[in-house]
N, C-alpha and C. Protein backbone atom coordinates (compact mmCIF):
# COMPACT_ATOMS: atom_id res chain seq x y z
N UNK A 1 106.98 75.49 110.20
CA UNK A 1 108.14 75.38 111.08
C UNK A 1 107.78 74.45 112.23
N UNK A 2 108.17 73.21 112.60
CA UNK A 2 108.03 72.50 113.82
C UNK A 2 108.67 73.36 114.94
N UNK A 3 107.99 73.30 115.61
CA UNK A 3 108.14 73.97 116.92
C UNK A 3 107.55 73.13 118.01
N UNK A 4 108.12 72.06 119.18
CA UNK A 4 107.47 71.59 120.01
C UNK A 4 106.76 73.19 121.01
N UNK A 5 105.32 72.48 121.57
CA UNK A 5 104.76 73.20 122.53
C UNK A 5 106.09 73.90 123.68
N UNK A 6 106.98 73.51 123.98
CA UNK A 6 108.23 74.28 125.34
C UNK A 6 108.55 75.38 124.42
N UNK A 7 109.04 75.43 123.19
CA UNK A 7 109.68 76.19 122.67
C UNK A 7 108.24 77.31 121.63
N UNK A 8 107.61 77.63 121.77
CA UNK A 8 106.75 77.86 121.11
C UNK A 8 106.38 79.55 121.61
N UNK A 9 107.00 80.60 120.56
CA UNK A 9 106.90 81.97 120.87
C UNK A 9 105.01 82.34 120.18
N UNK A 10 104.30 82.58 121.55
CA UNK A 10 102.86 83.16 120.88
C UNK A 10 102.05 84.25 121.32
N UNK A 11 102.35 85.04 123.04
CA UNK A 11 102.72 86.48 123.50
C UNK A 11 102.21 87.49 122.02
N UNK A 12 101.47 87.86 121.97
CA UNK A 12 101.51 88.93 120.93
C UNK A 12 102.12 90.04 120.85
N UNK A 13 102.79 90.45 122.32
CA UNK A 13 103.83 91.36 122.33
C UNK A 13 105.07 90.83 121.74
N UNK A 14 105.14 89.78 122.72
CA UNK A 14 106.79 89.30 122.30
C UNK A 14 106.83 89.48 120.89
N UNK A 15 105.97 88.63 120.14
CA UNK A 15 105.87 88.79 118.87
C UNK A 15 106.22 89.84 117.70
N UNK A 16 105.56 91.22 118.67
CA UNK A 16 105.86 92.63 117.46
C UNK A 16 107.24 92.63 117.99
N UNK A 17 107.63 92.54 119.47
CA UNK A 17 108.96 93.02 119.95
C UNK A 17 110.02 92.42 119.33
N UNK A 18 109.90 91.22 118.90
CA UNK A 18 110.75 90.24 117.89
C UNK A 18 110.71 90.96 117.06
N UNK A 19 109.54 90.96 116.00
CA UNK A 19 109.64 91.31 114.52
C UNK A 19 110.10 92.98 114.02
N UNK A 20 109.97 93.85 115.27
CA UNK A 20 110.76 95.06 115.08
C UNK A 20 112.02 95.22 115.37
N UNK A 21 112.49 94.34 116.18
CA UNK A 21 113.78 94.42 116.97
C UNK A 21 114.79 93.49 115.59
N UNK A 22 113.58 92.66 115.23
CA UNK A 22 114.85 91.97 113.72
C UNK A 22 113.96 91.91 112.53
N UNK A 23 114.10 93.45 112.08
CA UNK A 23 112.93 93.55 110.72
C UNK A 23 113.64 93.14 109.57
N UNK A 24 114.83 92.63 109.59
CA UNK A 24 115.90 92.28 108.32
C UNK A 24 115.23 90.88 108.03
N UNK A 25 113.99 90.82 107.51
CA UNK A 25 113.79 89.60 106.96
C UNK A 25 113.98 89.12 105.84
N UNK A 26 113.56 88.18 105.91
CA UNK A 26 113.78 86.81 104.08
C UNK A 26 112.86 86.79 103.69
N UNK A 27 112.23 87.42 102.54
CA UNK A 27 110.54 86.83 101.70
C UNK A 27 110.95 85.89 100.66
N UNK A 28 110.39 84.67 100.78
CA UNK A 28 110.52 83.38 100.28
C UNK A 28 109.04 83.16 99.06
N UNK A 29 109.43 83.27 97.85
CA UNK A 29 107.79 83.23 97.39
C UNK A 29 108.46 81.84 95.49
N UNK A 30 107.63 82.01 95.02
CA UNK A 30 107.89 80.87 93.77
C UNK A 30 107.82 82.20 92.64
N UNK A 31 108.94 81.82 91.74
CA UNK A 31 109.24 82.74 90.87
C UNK A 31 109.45 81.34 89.68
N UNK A 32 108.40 80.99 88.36
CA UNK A 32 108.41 80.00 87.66
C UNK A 32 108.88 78.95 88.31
N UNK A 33 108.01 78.55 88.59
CA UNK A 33 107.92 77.14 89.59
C UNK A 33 108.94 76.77 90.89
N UNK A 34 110.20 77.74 90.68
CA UNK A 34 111.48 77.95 91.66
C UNK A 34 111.08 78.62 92.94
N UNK A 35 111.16 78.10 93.70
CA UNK A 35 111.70 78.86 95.34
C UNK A 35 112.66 80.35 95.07
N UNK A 36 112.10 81.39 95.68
CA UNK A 36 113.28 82.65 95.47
C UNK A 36 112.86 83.30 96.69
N UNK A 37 114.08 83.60 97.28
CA UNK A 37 114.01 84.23 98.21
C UNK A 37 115.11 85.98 98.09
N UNK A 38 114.34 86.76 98.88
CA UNK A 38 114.98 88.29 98.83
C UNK A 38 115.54 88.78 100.08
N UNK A 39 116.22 89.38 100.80
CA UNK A 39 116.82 89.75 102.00
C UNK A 39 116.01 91.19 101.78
N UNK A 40 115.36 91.49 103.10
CA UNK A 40 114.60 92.83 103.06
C UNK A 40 114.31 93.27 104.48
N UNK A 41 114.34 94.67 104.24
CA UNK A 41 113.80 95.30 105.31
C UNK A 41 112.30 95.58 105.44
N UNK A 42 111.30 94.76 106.82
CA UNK A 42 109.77 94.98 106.82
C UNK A 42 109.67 96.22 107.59
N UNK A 43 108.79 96.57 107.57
CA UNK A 43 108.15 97.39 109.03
C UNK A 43 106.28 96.39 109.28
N UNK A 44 105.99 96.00 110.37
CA UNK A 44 105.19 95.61 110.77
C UNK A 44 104.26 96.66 111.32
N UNK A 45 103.19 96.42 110.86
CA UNK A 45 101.82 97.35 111.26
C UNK A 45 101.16 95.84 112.35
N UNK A 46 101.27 95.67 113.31
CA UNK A 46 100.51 94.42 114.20
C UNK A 46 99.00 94.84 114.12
N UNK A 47 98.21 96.06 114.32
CA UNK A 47 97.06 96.48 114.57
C UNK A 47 96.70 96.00 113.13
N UNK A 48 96.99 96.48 111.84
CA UNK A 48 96.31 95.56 111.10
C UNK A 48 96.81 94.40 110.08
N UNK A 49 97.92 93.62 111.03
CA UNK A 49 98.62 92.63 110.75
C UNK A 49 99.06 92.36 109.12
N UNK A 50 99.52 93.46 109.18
CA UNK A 50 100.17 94.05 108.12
C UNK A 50 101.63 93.92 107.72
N UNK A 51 102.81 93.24 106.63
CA UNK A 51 103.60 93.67 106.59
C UNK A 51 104.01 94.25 105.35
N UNK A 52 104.71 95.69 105.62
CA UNK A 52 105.23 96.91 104.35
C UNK A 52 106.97 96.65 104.02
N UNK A 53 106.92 96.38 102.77
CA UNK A 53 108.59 96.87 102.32
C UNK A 53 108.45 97.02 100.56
N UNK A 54 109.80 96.83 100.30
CA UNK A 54 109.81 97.00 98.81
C UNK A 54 111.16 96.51 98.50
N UNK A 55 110.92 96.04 97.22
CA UNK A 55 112.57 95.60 96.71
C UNK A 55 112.93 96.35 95.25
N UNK A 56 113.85 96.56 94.88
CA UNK A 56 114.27 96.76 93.43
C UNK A 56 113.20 96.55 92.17
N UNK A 57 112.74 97.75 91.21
CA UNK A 57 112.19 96.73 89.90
C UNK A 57 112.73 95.82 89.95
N UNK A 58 114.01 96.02 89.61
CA UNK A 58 114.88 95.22 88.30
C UNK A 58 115.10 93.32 89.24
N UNK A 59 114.36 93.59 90.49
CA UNK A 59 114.07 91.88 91.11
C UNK A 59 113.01 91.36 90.45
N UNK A 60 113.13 90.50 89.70
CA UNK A 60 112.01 89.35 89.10
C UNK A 60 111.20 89.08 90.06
N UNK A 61 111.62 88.68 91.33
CA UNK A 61 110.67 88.36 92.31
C UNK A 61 109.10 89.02 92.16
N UNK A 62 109.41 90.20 91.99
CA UNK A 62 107.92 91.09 92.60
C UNK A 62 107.15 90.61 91.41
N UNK A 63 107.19 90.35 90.23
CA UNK A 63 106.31 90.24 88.93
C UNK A 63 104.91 89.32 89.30
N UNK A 64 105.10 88.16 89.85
CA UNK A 64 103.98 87.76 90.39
C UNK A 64 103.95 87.26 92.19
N UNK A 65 104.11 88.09 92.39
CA UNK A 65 103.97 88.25 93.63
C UNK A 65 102.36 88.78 94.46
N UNK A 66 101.90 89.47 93.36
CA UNK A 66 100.58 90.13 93.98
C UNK A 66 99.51 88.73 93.97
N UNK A 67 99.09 88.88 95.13
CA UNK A 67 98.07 87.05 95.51
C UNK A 67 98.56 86.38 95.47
N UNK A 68 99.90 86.01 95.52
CA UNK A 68 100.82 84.88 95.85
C UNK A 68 100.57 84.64 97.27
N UNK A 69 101.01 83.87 98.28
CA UNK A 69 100.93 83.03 99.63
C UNK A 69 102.38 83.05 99.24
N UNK A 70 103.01 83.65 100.44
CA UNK A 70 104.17 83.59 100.35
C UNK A 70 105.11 83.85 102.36
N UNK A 71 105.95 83.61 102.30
CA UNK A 71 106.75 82.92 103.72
C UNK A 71 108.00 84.19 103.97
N UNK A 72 107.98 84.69 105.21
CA UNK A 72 108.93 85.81 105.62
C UNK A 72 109.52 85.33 106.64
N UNK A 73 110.80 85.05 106.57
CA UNK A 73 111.51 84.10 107.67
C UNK A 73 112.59 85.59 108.63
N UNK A 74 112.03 86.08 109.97
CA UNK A 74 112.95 86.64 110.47
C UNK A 74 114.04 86.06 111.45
N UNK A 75 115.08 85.61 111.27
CA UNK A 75 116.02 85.12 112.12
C UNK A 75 116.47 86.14 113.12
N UNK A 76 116.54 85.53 114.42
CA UNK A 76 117.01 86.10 115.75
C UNK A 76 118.70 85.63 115.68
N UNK A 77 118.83 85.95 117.54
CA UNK A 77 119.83 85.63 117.73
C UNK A 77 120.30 84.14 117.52
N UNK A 78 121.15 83.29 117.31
CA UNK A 78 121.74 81.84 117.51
C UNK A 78 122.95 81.89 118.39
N UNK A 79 123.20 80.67 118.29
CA UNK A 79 124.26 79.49 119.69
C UNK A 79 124.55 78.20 119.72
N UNK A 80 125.46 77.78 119.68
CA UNK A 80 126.04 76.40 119.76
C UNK A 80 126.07 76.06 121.15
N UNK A 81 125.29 74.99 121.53
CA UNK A 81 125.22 74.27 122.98
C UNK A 81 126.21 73.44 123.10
N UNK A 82 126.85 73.56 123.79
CA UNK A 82 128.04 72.39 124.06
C UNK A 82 127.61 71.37 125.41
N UNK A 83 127.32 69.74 124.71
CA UNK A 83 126.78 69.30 126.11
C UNK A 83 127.51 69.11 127.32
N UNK A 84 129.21 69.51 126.65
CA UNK A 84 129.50 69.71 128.53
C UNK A 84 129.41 70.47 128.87
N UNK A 85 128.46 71.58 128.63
CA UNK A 85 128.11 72.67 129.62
C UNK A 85 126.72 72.11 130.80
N UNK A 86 126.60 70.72 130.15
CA UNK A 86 125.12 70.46 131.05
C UNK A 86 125.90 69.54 132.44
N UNK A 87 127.03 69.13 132.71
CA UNK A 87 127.38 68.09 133.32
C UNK A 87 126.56 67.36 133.76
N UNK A 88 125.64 67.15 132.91
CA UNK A 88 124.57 65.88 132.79
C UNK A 88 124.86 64.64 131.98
N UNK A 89 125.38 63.16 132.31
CA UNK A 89 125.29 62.47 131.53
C UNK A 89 125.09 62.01 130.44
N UNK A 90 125.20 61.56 129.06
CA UNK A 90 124.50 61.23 128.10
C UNK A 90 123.76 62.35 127.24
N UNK A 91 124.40 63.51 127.51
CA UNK A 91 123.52 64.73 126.65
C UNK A 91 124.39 64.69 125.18
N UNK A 92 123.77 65.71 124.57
CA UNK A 92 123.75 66.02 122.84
C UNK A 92 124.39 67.04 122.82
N UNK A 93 125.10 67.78 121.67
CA UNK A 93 124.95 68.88 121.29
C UNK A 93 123.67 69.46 120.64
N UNK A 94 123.25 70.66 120.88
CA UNK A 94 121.97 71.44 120.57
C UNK A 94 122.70 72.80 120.17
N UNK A 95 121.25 73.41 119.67
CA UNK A 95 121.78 74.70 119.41
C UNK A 95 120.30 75.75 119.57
N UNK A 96 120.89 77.05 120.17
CA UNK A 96 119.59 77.62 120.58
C UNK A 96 119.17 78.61 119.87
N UNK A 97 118.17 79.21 119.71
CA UNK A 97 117.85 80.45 118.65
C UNK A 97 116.79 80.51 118.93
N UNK A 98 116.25 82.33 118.57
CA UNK A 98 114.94 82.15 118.22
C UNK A 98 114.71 82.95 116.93
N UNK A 99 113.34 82.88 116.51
CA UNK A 99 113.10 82.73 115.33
C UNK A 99 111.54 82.79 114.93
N UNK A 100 111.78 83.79 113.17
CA UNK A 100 109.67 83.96 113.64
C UNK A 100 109.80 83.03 112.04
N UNK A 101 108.39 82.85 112.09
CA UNK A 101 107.80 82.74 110.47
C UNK A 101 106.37 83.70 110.57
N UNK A 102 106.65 84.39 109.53
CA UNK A 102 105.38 84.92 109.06
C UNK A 102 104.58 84.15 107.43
N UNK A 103 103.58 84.01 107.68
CA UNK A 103 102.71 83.58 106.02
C UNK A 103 101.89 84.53 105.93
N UNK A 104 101.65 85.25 104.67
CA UNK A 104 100.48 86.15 104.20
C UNK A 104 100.25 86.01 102.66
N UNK A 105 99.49 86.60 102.58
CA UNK A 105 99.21 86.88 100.87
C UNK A 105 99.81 88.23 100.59
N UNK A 106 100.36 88.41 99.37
CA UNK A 106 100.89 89.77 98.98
C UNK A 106 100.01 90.07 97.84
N UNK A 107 100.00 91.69 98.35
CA UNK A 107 99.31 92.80 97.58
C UNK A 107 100.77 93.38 96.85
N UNK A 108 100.86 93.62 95.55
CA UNK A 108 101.60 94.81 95.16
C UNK A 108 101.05 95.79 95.02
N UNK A 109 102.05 97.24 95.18
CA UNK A 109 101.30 98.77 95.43
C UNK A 109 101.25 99.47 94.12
N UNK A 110 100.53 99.41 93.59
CA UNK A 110 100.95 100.23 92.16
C UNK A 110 100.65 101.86 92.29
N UNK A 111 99.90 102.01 92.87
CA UNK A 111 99.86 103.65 93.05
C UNK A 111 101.05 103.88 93.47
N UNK A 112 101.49 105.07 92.84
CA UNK A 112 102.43 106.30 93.13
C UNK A 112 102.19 106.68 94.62
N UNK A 113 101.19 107.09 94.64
CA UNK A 113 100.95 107.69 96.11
C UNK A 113 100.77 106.93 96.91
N UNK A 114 100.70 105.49 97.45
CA UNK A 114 100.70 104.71 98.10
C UNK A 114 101.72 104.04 98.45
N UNK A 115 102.76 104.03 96.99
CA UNK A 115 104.40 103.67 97.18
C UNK A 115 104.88 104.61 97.96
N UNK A 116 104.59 105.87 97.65
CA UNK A 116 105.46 107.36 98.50
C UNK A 116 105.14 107.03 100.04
N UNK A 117 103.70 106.61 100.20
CA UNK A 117 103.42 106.55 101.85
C UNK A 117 103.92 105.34 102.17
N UNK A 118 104.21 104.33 101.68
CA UNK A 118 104.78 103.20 102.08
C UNK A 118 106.24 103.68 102.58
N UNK A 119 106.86 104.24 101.23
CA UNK A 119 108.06 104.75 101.34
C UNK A 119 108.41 105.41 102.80
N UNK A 120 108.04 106.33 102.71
CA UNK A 120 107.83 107.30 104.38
C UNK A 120 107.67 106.66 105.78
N UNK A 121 106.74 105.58 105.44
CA UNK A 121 106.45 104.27 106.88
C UNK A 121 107.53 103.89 106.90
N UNK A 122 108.35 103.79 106.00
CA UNK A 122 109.59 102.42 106.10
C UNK A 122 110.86 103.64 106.61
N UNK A 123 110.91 104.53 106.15
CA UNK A 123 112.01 106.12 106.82
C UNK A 123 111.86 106.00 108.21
N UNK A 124 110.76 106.79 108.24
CA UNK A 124 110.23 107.42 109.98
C UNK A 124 110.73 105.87 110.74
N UNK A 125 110.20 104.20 110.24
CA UNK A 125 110.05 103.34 111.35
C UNK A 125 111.71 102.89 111.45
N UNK A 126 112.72 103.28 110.22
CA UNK A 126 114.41 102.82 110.62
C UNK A 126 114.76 104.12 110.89
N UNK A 127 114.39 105.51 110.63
CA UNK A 127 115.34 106.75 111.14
C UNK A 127 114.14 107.89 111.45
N UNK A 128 113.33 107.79 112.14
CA UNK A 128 112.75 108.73 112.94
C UNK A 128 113.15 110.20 112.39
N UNK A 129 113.93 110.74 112.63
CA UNK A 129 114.37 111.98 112.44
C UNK A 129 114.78 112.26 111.10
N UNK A 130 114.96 111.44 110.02
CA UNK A 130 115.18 111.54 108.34
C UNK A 130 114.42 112.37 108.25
N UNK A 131 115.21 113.81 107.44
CA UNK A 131 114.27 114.77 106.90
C UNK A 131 114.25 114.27 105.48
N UNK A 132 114.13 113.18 105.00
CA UNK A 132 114.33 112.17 103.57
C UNK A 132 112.34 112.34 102.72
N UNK A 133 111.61 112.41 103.81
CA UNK A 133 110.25 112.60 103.63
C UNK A 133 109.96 113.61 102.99
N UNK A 134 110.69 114.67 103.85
CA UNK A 134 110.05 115.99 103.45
C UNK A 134 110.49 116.39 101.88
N UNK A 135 111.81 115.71 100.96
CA UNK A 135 112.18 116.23 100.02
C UNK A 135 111.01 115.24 98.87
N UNK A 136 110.11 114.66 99.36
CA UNK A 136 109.15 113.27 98.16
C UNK A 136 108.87 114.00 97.06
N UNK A 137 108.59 115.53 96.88
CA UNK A 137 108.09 116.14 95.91
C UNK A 137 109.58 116.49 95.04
N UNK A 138 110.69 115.86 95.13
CA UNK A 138 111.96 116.15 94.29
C UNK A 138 112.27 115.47 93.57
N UNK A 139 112.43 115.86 92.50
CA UNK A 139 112.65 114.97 91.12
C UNK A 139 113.63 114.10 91.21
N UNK A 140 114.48 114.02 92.39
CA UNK A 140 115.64 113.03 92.55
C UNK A 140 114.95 111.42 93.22
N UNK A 141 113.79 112.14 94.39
CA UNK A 141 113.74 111.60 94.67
C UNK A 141 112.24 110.83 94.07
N UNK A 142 111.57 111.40 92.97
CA UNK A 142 110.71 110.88 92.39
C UNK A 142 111.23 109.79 91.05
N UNK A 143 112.87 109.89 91.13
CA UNK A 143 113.04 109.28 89.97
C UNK A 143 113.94 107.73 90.45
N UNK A 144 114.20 108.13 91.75
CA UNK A 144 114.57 106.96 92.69
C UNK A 144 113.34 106.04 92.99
N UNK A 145 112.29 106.88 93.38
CA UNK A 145 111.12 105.88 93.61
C UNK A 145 110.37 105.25 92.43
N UNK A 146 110.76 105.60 91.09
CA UNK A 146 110.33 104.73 90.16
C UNK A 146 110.90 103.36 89.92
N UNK A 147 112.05 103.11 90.94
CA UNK A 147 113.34 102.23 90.65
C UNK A 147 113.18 101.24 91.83
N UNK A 148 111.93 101.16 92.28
CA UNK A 148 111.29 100.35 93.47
C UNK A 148 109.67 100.09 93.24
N UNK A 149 109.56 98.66 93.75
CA UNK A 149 108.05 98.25 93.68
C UNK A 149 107.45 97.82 95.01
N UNK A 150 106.90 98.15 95.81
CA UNK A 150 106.43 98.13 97.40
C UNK A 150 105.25 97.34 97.15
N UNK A 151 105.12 96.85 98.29
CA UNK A 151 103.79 95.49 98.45
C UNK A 151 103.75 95.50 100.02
N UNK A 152 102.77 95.26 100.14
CA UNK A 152 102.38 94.48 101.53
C UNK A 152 101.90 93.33 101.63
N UNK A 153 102.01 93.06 102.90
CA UNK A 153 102.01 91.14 103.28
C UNK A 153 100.71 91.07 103.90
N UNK A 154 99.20 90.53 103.79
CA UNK A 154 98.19 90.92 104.90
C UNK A 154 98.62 89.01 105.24
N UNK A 155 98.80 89.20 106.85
CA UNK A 155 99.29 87.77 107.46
C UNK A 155 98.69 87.21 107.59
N UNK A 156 98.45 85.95 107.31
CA UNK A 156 97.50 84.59 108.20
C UNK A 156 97.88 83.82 108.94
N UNK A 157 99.22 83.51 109.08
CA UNK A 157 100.08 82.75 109.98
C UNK A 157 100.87 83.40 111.03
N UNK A 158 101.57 83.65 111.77
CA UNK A 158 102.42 83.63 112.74
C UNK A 158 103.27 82.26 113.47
N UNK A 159 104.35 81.78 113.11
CA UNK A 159 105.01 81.20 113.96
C UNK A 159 106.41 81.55 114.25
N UNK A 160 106.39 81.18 115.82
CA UNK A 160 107.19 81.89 116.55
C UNK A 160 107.88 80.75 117.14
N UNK A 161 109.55 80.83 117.41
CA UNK A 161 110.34 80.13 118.32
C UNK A 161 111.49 80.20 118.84
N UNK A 162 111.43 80.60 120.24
CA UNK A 162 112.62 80.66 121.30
C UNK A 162 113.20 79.45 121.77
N UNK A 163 114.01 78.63 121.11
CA UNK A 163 114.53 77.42 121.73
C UNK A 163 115.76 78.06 122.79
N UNK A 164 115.42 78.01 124.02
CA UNK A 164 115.97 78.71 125.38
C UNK A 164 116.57 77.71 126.18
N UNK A 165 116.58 76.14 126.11
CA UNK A 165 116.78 75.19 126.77
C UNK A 165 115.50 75.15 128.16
N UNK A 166 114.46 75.47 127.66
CA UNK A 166 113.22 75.44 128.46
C UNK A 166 112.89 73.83 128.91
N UNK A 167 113.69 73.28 128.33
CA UNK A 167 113.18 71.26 128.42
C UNK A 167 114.04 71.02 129.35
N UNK A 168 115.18 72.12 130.13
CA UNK A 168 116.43 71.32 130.94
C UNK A 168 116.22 72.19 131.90
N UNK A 169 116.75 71.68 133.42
CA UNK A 169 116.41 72.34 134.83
C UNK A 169 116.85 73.19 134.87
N UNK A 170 116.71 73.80 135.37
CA UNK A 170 117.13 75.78 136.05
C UNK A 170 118.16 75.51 136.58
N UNK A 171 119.28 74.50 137.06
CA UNK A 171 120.37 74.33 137.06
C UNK A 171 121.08 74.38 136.32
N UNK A 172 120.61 73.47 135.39
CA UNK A 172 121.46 73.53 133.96
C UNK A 172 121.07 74.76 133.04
N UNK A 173 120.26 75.39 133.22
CA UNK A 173 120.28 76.72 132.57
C UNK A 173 121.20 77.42 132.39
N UNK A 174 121.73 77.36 134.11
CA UNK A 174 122.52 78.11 134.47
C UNK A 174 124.00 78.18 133.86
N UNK A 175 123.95 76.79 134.26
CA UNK A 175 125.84 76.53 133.47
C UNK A 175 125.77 77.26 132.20
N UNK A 176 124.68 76.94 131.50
CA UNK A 176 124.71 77.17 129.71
C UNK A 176 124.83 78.80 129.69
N UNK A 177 123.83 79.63 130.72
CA UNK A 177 123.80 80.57 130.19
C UNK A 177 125.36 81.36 130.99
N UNK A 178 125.83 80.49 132.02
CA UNK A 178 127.47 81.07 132.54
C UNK A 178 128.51 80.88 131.15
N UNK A 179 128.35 79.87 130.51
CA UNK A 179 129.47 79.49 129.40
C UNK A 179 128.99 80.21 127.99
N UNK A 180 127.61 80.66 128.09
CA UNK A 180 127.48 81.81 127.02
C UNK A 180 127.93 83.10 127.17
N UNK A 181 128.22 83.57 128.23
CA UNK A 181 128.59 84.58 128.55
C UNK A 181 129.98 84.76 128.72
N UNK A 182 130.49 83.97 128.47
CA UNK A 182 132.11 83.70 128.36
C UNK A 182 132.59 83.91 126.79
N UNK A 183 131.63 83.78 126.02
CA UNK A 183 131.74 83.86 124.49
C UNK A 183 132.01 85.26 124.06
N UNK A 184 132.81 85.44 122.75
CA UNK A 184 133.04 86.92 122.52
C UNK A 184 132.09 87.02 121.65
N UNK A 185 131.39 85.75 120.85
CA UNK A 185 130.18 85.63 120.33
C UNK A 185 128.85 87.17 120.38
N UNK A 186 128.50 87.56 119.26
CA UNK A 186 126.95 88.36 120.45
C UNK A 186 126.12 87.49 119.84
N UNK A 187 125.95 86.70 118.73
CA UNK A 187 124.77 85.74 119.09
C UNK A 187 124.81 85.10 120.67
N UNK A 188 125.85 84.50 120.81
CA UNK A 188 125.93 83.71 122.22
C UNK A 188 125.49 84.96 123.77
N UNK A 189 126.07 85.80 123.32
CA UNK A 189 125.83 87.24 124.76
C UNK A 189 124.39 87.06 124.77
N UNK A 190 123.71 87.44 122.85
CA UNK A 190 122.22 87.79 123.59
C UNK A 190 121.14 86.17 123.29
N UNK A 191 121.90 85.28 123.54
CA UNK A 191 121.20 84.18 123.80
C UNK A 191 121.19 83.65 125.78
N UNK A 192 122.06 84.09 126.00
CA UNK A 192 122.08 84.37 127.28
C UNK A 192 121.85 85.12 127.81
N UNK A 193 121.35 86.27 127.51
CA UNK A 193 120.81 87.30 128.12
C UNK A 193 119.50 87.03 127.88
N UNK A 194 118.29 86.13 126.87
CA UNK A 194 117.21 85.72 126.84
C UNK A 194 117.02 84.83 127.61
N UNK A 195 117.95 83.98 127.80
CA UNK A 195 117.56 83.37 128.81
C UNK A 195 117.53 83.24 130.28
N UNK A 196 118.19 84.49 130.70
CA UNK A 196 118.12 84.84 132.03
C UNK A 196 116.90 85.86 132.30
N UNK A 197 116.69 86.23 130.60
CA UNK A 197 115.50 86.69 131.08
C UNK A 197 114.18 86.15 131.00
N UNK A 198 114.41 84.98 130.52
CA UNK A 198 113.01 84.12 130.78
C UNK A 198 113.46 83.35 132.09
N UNK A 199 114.29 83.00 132.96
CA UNK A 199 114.43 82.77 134.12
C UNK A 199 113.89 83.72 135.35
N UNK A 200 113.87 85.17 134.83
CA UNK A 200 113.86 86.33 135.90
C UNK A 200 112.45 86.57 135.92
N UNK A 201 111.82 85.98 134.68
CA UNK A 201 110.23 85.93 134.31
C UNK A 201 109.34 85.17 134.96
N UNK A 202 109.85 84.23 134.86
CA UNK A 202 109.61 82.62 135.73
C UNK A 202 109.31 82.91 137.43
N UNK A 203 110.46 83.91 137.59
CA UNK A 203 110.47 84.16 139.13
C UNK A 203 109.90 85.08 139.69
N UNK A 204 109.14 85.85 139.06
CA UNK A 204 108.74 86.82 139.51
C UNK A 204 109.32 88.43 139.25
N UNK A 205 110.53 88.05 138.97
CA UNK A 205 111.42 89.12 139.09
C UNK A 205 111.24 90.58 137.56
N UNK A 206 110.65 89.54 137.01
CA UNK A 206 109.94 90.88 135.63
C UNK A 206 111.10 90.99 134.49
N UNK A 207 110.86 90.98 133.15
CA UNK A 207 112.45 90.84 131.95
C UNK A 207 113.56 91.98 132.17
N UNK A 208 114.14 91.39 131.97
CA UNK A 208 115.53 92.36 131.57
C UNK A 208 115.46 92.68 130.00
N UNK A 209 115.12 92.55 129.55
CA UNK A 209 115.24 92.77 128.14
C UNK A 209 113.92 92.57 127.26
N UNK A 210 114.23 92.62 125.87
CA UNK A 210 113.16 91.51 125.13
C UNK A 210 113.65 91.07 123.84
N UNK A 211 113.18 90.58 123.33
CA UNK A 211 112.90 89.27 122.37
C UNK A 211 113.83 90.43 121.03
């Protein structure tokens, strides 16, 4: 992913705070020589830079997937810049977002009992309170989990990017992030709300939010 140095997310917090806050990622891997990509839910282990999910048997994808090098694209919020929001001369239209890439190698899980604990990581980390765990020893739900193949991602890459309009003055921030907030948009709400909170960061003043 090009990412100039201004725009460049590398904070190891920000980082998990991104990748939990938008775990709906894309795993991008080669399925007979083709590009294939899956829409999935991760849960991130950061301590041992780990990522857990699972998709359908009946997805071709997973078949060779185990030691593959393969690409997890989580998309953030987006925004359309309009350059007369800069009343600066000679400007462009842009557009702002941020945005991770993860690269790892994938393991597939073939144990039973390692799918079930995978299974359970991925419950507890979207619904905390799911009593969905406690029924694993039920034939409903042992015959559901045959109908899924779980893997983990061990990462080697991380790239990260907040394009915030960090290259234009704190004046013009301003306009952009006043005319985002005029939007019924919520990409546009919480692209302006990142960026007031990397302004409030800047100043001393500590985030309003995060990533």
């Amino acid at each position: 992913m090009y990412v100039p140095s201004y725009f460049r997310l590398s904070d190891p917090d920000e980082i998990t705070s991104f990748i939990q806050a938008h775990s709906f990622g894309i795993l991008v891997s080669a399925v007979d020589g083709q590009l294939t990509a899956t829409h999935l839910p991760f849960v991130y282990e950061p301590e041992q830079q780990v990522l857990l999910a699972h998709m359908a048997r009946a997805n071709p994808q997973w078949r060779n997937l185990s030691g593959q090098s393969v690409l997890v694209i989580f998309p953030g919020p987006h925004a359309y810049i309009s350059p007369s929001w800069y009343q600066v001369p000679e400007s462009v239209p842009t557009w702002n977002y941020v945005a991770m890439h993860v690269r790892g190698t994938c393991t597939v899980i073939d144990s039973e009992e390692e799918r079930a604990d995978l299974l359970e990581k991925m419950v507890r980390f979207y619904e905390p309170d799911s009593d969905l765990p406690s029924q694993a020893d039920k034939p409903f739900y042992r015959s559901l989990m045959t109908g899924v193949v779980g893997f983990r991602i061990h990462i080697t890459r991380v790239e990260g990017a907040a394009k915030l309009s960090q290259n234009k003055s704190e004046e013009v921030q301003q306009r952009v992030i006043a005319k985002l907030r005029q939007s019924s948009d919520t990409g546009a709400q919480s692209i302006a709300k990142l960026m007031q909170q990397r302004l409030n960061t800047l100043r001393g003043a500590g985030p309003v939010g995060t990533l």
